[in-house]
C-alpha atoms as a PDB file:
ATOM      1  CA  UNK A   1       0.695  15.512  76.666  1.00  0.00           C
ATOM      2  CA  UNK A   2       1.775  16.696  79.897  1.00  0.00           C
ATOM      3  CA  UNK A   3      -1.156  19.220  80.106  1.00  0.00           C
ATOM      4  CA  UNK A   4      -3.851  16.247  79.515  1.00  0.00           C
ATOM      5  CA  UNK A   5      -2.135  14.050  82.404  1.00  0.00           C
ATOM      6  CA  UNK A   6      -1.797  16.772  84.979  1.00  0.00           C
ATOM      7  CA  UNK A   7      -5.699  18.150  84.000  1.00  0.00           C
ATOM      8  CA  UNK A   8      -7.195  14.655  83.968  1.00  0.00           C
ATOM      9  CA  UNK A   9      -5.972  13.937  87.433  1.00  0.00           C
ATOM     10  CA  UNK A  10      -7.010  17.046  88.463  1.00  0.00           C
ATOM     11  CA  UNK A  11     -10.728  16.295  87.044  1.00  0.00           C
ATOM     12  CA  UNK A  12     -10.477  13.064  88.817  1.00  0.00           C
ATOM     13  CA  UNK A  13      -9.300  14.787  92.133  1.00  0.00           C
ATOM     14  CA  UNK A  14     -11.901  17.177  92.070  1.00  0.00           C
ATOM     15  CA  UNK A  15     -14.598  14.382  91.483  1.00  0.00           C
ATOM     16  CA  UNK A  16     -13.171  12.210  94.166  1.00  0.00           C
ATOM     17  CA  UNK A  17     -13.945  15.649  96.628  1.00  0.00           C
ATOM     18  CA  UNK A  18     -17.574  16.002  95.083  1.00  0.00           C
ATOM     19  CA  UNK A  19     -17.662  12.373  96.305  1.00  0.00           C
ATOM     20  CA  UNK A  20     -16.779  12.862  99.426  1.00  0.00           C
ATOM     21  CA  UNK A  21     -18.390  16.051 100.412  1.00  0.00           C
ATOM     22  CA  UNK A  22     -21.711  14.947  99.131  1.00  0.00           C
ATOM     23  CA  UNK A  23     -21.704  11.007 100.075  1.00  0.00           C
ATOM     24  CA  UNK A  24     -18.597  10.550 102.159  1.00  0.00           C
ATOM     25  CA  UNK A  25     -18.430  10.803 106.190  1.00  0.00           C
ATOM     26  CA  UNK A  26     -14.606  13.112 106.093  1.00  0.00           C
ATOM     27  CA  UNK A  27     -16.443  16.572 105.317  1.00  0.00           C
ATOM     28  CA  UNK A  28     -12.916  18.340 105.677  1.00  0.00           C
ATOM     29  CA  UNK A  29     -11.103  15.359 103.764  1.00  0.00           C
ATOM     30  CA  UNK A  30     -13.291  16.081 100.669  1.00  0.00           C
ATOM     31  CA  UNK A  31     -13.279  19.735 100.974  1.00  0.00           C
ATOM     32  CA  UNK A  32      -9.158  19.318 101.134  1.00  0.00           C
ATOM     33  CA  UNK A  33      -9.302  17.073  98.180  1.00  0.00           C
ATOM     34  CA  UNK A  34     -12.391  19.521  96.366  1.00  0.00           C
ATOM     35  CA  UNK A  35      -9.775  22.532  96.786  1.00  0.00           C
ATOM     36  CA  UNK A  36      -7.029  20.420  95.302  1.00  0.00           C
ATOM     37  CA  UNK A  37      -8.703  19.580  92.543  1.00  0.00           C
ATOM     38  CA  UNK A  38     -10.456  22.979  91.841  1.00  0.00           C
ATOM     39  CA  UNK A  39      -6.909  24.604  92.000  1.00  0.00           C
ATOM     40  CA  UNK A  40      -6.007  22.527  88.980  1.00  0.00           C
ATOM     41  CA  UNK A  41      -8.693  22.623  86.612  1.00  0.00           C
ATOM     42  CA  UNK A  42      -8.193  26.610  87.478  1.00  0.00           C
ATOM     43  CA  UNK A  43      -4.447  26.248  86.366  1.00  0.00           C
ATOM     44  CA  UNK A  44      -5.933  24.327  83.166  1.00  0.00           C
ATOM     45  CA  UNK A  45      -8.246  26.626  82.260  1.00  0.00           C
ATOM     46  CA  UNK A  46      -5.966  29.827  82.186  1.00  0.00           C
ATOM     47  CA  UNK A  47      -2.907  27.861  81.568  1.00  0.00           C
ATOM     48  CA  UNK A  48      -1.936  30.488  78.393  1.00  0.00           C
ATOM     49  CA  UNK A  49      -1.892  33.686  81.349  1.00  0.00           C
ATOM     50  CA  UNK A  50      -0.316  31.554  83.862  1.00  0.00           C
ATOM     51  CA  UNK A  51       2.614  30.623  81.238  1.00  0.00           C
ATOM     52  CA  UNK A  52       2.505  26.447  82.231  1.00  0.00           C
ATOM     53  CA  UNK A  53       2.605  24.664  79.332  1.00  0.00           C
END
C-alpha cells in the first residue's frame, strides 16, 4: 500500500510539471517539479533493484 501512495503522487507530481512546462508561465518551477516527479516513477519502476519496498 505504501508503494501505490508514494507512486501515485509521484504520477501526479510529474503531471503537475508536464502542466507547467507546457501551459504554465514558471518554466524552471515545472522543470523542478517534472524532475521530482520523474525521480519517483524511476524509483517505482526499479523498486525490486533499488530494495524499497
Amino acid at each position: 500500500m505504501k508503494r501505490f501512495i508514494i507512486a501515485s503522487i509521484a504520477y501526479m507530481t510529474t503531471g503537475t510539471g508536464v502542466y507547467h512546462i507546457f501551459f504554465g508561465d514558471s518554466v524552471p518551477y515545472g522543470l523542478l517539479i517534472l524532475m521530482i516527479g520523474l525521480l519517483g516513477i524511476l524509483s517505482d519502476v526499479f523498486y525490486k533493484k533499488l530494495n524499497t519496498e
